[in-house]
C-alpha atoms as a PDB file:
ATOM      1  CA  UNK A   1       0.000   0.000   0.000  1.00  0.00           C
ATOM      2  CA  UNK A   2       1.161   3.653  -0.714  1.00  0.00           C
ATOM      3  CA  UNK A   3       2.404   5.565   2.671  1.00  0.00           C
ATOM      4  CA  UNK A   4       3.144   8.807   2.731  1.00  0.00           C
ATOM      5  CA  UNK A   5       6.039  10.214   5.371  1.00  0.00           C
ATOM      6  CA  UNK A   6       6.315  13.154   7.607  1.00  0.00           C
ATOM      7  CA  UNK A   7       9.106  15.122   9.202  1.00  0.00           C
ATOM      8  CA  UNK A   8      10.557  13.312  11.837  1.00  0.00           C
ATOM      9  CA  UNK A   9      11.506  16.234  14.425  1.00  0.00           C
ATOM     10  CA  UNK A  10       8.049  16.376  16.306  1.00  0.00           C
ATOM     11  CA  UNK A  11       8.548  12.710  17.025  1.00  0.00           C
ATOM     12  CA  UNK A  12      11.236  13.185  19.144  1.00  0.00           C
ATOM     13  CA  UNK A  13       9.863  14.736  22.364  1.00  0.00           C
ATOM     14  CA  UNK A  14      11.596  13.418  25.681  1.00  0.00           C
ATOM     15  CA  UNK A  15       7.993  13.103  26.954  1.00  0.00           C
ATOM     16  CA  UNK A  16       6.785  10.893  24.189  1.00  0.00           C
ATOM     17  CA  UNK A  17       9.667   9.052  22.936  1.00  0.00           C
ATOM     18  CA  UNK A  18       8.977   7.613  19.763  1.00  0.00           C
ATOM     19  CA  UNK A  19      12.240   8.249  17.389  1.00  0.00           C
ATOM     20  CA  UNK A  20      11.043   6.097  14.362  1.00  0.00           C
ATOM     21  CA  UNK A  21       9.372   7.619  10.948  1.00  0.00           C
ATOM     22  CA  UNK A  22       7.598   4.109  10.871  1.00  0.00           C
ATOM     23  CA  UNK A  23       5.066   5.823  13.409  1.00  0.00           C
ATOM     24  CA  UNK A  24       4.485   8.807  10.930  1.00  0.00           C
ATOM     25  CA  UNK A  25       3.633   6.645   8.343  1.00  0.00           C
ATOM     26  CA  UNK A  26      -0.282   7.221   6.455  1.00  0.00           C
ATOM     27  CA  UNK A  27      -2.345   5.068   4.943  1.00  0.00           C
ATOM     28  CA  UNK A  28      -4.207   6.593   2.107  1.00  0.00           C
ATOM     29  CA  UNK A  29      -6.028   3.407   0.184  1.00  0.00           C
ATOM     30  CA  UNK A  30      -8.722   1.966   2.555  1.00  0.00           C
ATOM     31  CA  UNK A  31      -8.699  -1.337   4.148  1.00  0.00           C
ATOM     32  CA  UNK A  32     -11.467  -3.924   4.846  1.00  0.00           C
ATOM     33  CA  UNK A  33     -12.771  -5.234   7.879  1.00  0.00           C
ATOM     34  CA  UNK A  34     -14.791  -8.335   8.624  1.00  0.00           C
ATOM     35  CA  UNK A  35     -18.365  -8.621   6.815  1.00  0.00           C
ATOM     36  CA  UNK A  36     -17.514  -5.078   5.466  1.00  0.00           C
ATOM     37  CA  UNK A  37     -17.853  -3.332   8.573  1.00  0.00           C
ATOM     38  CA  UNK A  38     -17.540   0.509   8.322  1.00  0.00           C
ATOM     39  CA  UNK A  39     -15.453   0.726  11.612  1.00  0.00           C
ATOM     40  CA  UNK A  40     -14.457  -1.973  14.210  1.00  0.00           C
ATOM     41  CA  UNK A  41     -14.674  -1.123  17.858  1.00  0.00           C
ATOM     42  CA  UNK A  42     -12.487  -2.413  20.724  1.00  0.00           C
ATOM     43  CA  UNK A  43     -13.637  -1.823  24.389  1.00  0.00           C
ATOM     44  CA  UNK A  44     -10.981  -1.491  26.503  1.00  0.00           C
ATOM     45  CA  UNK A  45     -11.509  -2.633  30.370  1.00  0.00           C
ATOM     46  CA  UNK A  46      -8.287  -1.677  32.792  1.00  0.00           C
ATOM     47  CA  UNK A  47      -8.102  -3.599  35.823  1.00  0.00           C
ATOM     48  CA  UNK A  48      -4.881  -1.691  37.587  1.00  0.00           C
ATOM     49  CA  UNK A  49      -3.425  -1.108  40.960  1.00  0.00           C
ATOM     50  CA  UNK A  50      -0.683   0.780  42.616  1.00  0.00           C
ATOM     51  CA  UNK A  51       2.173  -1.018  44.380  1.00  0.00           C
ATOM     52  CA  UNK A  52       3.881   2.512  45.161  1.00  0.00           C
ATOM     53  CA  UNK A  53       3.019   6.194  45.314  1.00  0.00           C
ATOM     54  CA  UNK A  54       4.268   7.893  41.954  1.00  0.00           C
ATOM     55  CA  UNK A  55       7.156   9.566  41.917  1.00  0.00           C
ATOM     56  CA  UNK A  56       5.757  12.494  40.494  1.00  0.00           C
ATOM     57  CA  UNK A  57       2.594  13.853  41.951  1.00  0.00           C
ATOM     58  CA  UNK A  58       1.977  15.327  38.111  1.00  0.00           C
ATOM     59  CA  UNK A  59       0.861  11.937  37.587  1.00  0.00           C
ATOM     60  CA  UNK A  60      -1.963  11.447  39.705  1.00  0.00           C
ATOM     61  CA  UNK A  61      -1.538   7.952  41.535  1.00  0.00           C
ATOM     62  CA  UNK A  62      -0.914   9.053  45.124  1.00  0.00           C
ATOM     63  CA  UNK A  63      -2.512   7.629  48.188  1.00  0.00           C
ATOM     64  CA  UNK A  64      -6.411   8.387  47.715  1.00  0.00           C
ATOM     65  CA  UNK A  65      -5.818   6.892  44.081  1.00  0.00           C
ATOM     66  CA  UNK A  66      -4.726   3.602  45.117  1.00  0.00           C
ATOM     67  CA  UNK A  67      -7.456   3.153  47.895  1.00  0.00           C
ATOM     68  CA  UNK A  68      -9.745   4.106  45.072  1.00  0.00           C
ATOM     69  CA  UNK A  69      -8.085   1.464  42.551  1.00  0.00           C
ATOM     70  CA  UNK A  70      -8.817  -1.217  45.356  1.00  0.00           C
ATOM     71  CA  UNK A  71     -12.534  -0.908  44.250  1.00  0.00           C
ATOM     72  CA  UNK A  72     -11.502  -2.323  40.758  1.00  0.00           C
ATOM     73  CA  UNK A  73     -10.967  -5.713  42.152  1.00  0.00           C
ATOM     74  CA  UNK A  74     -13.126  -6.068  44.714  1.00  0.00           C
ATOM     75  CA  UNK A  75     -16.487  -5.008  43.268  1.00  0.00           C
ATOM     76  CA  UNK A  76     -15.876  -3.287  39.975  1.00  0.00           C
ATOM     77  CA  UNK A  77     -14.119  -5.405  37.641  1.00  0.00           C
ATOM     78  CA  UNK A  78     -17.192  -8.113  38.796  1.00  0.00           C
ATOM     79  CA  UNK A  79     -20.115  -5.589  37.620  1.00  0.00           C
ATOM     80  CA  UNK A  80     -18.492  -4.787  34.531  1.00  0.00           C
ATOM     81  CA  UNK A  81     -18.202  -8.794  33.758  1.00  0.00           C
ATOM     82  CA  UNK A  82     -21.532  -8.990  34.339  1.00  0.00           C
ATOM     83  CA  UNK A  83     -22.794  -5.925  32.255  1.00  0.00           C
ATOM     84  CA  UNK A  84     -20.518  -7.058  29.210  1.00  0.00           C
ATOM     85  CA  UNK A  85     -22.376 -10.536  29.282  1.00  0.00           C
ATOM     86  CA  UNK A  86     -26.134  -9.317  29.469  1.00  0.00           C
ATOM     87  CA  UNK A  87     -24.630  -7.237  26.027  1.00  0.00           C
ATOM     88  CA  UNK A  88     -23.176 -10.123  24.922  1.00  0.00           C
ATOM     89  CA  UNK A  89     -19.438  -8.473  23.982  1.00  0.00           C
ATOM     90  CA  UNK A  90     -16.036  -9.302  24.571  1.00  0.00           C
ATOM     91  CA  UNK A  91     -13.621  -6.742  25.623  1.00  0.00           C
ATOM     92  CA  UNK A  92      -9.942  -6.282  26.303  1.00  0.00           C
ATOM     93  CA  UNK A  93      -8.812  -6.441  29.607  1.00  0.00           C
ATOM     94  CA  UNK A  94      -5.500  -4.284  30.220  1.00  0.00           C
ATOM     95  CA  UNK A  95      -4.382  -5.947  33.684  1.00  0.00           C
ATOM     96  CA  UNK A  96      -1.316  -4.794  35.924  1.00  0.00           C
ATOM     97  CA  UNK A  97       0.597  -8.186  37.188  1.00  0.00           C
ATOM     98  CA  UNK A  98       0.253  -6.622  40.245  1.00  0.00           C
ATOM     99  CA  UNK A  99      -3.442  -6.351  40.291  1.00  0.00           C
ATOM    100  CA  UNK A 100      -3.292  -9.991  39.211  1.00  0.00           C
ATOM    101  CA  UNK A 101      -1.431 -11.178  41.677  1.00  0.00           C
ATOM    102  CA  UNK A 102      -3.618  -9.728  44.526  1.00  0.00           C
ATOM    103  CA  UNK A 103      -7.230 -10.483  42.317  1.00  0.00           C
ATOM    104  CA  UNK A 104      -5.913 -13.626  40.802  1.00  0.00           C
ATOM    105  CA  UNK A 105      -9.709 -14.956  40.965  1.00  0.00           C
ATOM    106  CA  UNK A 106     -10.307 -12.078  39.260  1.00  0.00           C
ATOM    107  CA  UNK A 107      -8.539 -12.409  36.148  1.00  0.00           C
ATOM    108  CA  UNK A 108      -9.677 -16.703  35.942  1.00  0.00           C
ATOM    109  CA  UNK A 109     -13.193 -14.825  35.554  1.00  0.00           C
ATOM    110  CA  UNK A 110     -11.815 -12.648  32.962  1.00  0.00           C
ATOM    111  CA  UNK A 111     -10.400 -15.405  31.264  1.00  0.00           C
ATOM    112  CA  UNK A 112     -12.948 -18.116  31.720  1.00  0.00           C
ATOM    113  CA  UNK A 113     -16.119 -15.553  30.280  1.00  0.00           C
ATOM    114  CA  UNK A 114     -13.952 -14.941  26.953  1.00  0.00           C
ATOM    115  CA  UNK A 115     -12.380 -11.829  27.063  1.00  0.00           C
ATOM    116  CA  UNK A 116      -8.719 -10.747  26.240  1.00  0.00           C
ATOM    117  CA  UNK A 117      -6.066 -10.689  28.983  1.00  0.00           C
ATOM    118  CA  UNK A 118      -3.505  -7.716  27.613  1.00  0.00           C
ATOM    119  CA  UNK A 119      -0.676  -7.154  30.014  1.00  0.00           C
ATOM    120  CA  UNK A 120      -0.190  -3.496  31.504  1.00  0.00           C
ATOM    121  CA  UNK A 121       2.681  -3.333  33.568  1.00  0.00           C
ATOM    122  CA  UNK A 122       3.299  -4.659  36.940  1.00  0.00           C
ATOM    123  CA  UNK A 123       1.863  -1.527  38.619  1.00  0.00           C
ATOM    124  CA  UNK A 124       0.226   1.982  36.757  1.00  0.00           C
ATOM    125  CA  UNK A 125       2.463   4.348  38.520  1.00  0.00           C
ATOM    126  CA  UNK A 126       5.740   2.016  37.240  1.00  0.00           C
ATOM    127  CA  UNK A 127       6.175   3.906  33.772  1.00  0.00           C
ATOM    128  CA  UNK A 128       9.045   2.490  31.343  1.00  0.00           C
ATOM    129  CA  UNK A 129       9.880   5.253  30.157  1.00  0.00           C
ATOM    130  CA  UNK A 130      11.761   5.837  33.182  1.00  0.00           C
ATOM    131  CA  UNK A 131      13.254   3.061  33.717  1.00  0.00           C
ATOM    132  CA  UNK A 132      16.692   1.465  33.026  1.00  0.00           C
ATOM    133  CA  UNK A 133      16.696  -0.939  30.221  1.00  0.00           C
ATOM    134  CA  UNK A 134      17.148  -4.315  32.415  1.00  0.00           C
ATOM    135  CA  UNK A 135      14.723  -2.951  34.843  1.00  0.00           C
ATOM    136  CA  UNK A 136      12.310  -2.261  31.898  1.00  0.00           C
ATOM    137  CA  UNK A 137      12.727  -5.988  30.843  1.00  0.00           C
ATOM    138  CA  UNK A 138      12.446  -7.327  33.909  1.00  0.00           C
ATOM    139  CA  UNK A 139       9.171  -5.835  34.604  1.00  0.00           C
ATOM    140  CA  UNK A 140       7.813  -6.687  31.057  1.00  0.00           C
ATOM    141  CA  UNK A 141       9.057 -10.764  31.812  1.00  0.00           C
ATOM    142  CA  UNK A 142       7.733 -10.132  35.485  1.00  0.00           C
ATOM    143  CA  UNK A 143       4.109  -8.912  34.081  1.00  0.00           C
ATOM    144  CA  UNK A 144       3.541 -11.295  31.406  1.00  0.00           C
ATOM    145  CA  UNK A 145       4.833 -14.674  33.735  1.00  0.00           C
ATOM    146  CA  UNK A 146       1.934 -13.221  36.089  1.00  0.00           C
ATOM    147  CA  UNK A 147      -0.877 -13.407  33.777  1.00  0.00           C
ATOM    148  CA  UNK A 148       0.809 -16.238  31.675  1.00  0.00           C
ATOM    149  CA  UNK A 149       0.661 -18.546  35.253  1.00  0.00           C
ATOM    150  CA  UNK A 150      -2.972 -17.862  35.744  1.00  0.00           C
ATOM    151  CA  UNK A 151      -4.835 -17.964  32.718  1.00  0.00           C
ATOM    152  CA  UNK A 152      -2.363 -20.789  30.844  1.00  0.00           C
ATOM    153  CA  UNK A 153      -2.044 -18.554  27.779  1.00  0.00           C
ATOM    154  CA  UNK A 154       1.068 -16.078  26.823  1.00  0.00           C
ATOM    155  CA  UNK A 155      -0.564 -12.641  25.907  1.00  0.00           C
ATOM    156  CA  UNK A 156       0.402 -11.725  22.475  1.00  0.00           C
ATOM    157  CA  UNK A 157      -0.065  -7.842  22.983  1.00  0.00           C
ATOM    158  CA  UNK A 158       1.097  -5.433  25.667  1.00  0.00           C
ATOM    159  CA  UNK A 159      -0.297  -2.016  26.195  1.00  0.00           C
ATOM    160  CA  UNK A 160       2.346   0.232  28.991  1.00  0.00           C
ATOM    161  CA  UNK A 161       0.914   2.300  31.780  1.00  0.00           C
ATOM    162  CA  UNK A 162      -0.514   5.360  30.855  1.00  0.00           C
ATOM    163  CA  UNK A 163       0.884   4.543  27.311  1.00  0.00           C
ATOM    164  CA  UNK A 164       4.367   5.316  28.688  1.00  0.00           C
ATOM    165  CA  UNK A 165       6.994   3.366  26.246  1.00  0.00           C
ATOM    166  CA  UNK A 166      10.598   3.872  26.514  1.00  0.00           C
ATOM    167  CA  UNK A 167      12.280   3.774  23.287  1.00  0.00           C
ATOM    168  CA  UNK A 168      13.488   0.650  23.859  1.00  0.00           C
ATOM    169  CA  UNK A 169       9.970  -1.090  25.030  1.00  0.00           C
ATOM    170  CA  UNK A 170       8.962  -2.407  21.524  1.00  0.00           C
ATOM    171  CA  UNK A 171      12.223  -4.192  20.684  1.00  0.00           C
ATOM    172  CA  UNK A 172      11.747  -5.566  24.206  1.00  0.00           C
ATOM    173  CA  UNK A 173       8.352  -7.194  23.506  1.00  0.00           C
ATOM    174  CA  UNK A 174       9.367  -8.274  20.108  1.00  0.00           C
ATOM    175  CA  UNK A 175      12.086 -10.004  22.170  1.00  0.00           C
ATOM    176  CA  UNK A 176       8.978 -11.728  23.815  1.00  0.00           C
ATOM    177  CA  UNK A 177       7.189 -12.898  21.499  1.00  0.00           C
ATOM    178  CA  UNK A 178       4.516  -9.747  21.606  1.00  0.00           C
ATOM    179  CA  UNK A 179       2.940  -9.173  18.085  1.00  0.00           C
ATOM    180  CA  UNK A 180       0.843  -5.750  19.187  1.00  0.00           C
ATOM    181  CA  UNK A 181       1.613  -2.664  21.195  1.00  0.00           C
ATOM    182  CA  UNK A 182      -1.421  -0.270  22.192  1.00  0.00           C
ATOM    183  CA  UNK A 183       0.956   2.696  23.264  1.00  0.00           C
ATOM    184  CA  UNK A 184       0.237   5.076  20.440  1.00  0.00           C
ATOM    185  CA  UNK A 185      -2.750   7.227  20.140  1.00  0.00           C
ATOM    186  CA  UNK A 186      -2.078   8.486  16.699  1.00  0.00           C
ATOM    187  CA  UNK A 187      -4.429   7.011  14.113  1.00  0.00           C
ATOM    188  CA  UNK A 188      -7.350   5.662  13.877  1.00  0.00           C
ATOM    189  CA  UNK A 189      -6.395   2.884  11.880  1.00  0.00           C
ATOM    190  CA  UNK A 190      -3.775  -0.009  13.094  1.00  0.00           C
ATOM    191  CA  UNK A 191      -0.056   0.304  11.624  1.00  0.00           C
ATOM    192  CA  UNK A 192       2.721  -2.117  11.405  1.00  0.00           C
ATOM    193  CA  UNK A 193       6.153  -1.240  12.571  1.00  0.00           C
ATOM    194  CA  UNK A 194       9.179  -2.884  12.635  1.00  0.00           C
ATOM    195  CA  UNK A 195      10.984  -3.706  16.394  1.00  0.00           C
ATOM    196  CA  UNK A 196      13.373  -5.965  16.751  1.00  0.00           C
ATOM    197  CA  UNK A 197      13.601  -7.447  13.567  1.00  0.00           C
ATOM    198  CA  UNK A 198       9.777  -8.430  13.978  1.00  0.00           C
ATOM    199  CA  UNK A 199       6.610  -7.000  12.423  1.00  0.00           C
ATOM    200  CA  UNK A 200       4.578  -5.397  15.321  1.00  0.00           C
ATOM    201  CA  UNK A 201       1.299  -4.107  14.779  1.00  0.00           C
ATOM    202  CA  UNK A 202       0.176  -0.791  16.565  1.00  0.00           C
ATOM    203  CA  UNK A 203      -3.837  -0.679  17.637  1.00  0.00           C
ATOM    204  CA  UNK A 204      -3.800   2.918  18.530  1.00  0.00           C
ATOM    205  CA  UNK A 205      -4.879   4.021  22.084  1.00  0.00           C
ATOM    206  CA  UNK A 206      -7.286   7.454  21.462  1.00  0.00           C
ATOM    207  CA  UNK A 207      -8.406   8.700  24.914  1.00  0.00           C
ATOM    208  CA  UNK A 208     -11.415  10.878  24.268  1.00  0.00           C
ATOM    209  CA  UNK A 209     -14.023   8.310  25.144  1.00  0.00           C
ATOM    210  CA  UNK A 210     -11.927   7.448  28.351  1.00  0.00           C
ATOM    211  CA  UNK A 211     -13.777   6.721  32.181  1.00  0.00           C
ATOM    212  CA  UNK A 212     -10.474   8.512  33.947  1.00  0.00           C
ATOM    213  CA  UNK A 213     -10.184  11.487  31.217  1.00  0.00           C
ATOM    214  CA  UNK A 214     -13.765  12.626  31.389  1.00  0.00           C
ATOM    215  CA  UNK A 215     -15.529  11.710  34.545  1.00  0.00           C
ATOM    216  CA  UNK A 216     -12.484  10.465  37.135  1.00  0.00           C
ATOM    217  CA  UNK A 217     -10.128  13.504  36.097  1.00  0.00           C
ATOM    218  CA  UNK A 218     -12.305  16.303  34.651  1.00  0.00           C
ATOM    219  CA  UNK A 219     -15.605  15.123  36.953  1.00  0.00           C
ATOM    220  CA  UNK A 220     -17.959  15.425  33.744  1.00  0.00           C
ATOM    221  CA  UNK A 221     -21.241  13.790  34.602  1.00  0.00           C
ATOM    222  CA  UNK A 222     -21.185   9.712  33.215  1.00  0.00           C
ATOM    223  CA  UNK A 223     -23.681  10.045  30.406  1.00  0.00           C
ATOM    224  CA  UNK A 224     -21.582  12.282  28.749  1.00  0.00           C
ATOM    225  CA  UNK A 225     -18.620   9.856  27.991  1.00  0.00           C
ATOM    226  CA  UNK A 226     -21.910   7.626  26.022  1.00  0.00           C
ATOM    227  CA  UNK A 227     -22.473  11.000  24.314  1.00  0.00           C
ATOM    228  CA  UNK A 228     -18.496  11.523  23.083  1.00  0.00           C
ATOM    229  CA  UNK A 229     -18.697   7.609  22.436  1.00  0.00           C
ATOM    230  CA  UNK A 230     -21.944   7.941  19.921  1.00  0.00           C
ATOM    231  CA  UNK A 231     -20.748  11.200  18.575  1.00  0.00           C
ATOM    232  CA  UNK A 232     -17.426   9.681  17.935  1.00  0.00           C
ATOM    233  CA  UNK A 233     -19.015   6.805  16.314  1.00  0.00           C
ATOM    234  CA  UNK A 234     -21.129   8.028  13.989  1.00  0.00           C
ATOM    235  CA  UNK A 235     -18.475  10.420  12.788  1.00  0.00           C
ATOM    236  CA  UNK A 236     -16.211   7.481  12.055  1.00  0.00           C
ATOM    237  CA  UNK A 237     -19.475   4.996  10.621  1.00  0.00           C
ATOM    238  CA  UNK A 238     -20.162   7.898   8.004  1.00  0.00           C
ATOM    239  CA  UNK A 239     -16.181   7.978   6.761  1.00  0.00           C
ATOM    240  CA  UNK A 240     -16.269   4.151   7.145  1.00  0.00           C
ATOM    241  CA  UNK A 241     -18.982   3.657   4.444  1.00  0.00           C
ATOM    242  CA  UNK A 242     -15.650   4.711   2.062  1.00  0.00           C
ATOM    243  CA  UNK A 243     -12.941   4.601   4.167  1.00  0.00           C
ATOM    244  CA  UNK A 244     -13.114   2.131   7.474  1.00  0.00           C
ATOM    245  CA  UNK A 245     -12.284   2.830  10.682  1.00  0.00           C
ATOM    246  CA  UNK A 246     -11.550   1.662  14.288  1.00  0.00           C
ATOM    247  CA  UNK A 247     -12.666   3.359  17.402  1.00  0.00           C
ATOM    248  CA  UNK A 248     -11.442   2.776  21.179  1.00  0.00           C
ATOM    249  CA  UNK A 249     -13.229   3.152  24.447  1.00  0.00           C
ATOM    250  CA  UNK A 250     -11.644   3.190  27.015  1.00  0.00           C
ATOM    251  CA  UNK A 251     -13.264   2.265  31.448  1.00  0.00           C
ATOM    252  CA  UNK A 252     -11.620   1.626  34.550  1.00  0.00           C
ATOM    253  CA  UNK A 253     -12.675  -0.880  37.034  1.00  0.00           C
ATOM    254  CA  UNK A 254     -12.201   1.871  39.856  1.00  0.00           C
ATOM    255  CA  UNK A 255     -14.420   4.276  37.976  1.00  0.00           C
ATOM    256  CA  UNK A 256     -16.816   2.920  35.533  1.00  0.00           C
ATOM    257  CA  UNK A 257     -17.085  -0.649  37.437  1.00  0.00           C
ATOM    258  CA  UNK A 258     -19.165   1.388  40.325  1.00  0.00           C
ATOM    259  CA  UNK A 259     -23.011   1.411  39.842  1.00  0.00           C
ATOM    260  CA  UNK A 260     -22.842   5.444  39.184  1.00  0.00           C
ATOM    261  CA  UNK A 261     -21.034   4.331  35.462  1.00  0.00           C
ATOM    262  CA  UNK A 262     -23.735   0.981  34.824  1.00  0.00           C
ATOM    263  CA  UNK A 263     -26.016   3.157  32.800  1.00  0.00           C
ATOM    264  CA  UNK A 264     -24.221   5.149  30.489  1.00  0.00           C
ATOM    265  CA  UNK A 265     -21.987   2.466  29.814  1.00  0.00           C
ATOM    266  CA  UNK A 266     -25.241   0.637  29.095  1.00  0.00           C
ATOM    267  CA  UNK A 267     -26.217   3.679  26.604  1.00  0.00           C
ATOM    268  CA  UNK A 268     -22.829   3.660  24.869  1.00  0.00           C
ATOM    269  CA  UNK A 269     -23.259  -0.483  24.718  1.00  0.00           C
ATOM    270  CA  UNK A 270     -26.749   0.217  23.316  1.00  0.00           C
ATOM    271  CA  UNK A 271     -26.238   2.486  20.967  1.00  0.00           C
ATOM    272  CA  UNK A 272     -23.159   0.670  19.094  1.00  0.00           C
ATOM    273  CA  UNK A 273     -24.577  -2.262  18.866  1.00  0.00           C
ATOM    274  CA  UNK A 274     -27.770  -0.430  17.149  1.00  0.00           C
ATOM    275  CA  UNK A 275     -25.761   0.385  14.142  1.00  0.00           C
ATOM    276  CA  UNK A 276     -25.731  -2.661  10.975  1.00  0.00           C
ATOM    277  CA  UNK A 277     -22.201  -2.609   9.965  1.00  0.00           C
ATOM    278  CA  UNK A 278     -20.162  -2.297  13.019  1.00  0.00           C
ATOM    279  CA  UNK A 279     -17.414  -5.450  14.372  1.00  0.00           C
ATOM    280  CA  UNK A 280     -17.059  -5.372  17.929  1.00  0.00           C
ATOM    281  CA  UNK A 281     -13.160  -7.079  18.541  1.00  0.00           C
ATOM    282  CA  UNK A 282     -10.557  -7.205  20.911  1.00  0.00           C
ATOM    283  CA  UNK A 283      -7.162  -5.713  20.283  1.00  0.00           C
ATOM    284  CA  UNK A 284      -5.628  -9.066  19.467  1.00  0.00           C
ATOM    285  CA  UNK A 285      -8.961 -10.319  16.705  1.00  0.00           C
ATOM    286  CA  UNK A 286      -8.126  -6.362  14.783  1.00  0.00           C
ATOM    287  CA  UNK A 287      -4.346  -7.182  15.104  1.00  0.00           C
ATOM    288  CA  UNK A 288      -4.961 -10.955  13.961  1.00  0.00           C
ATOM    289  CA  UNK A 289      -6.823  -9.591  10.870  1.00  0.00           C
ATOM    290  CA  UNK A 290      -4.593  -7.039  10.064  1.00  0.00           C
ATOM    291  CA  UNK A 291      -1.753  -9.457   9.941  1.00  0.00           C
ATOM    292  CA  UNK A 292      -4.157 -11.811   7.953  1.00  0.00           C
ATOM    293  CA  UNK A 293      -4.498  -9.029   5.151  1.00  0.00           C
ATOM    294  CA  UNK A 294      -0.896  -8.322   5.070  1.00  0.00           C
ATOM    295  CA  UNK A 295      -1.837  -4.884   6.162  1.00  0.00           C
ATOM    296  CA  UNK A 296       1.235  -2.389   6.218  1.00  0.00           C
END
């Protein structure tokens, strides 16, 4: 397919690091998705919690937020189970190892209803991008031996906390066996790369139909993140119809996963599955069929 390139200084920020034109690259001949679907959507559950305060206050996981986080896995991450069966949809789970290790019930129910187990970190406040590189790889082996012990399956994709990658973190899941990253919130269409010698897909990570971003930061009332979802959508299902799309939402089992998040998420739910020509797919089912279409 015919890419087009970009300059490669703005993709060099210390507080992004991505130094590779292959993330600059654009797709300009449209793609096909499953039963000609105008846009695929991937819900995106996280199930975190915080081993240690943050560092950096900036960052928002200090004391209050980890007491809050506890809610995830003791009632939240249950509801949410529950509400994604009676809508009959499969989402991605993005679980720390250390919220695994002290839910490890938890993520067997995850597993055993159908959903995808995606590895985020051992603990949200543990970015890699400021890590050391052996540190970095030990927490990426650490993580994924975690879920890999529980559920009996390897993860094949790996999404960092907060979306945090060092420049070395794709080369180091390559190195893994990891064949999709969900760090990047720069398209809304999947991407391959090249790290470590490997083809890696990117399923970009947009955050404007994010739990945290509009009701746990900005303290927007619920209902509104269903309105930015639907509005999102149909913006996206009218460019699909020549030009297909995918579209992420993103909950938190600390936010969402308490009752005051049950209905709009039920509204957003609703009114996606209302529309004729949308696929509902985890990360890994839009990475398997990009790989299956020898997407670039």
């Amino acid at each position: 397919m015919p890419q087009e390139t970009i300059n490669d200084g703005i993709f060099t920020s210390g507080l992004r690091p991505v130094t590779s034109l292959q993330h600059a690259k654009v797709r300009t001949e449209p793609i096909k998705w499953p039963n000609d679907a105008r846009v695929a959507v991937t819900w995106t559950v996280i199930f975190e919690l915080y081993s240690e305060v943050a560092p950096d206050p900036t960052w928002g996981y200090g004391i209050e937020d980890a007491k809050k986080a506890l809610y995830g896995g003791r009632r939240g991450v249950w509801r949410l189970l529950d509400q994604f069966d009676r809508h009959q949809m499969k989402a991605s789970f993005l679980i720390n190892g250390y919220a695994a290790e002290k839910f490890p019930e938890a993520v067997v129910e995850i597993k055993k209803r159908g959903h995808e187990i995606v590895p985020y970190g051992y603990s949200s406040p543990r970015r890699l991008e400021t890590m050391k590189l052996e540190q970095e790889k030990a927490d990426i082996v650490k993580t994924l031996d975690i879920l890999h012990k529980l559920t009996g399956a390897k993860p094949t994709g790996w999404v960092s906390p907060d979306q945090f990658p060092s420049n070395n973190t794709l080369d180091l899941l390559a190195a893994e066996g990891m064949t999709w990253n969900g760090d990047f919130p720069n398209d809304d269409l999947p991407y391959v790369v090249q790290a470590g010698g490997k083809s890696m897909v990117i399923i970009p990570f947009s955050r404007e139909c994010d739990d945290y971003e509009i009701y746990g930061k900005n303290l927007e009332p619920p209902q509104v993140i269903a309105d930015y979802f639907s509005d999102s959508l149909d913006v996206l299902y009218k460019e699909g119809a020549t030009f297909p799309k995918m579209m992420n939402a993103c909950i938190r089992c600390q936010y969402f996963g308490r009752p005051v998040g049950t209905k709009a998420l039920d509204n957003a739910l609703h009114y996606g599955k209302s529309l004729p020509h949308v696929w509902f797919a985890t990360r890994s089912e839009i990475a398997d069929w990009w790989v299956k279409q020898n997407y670039s």
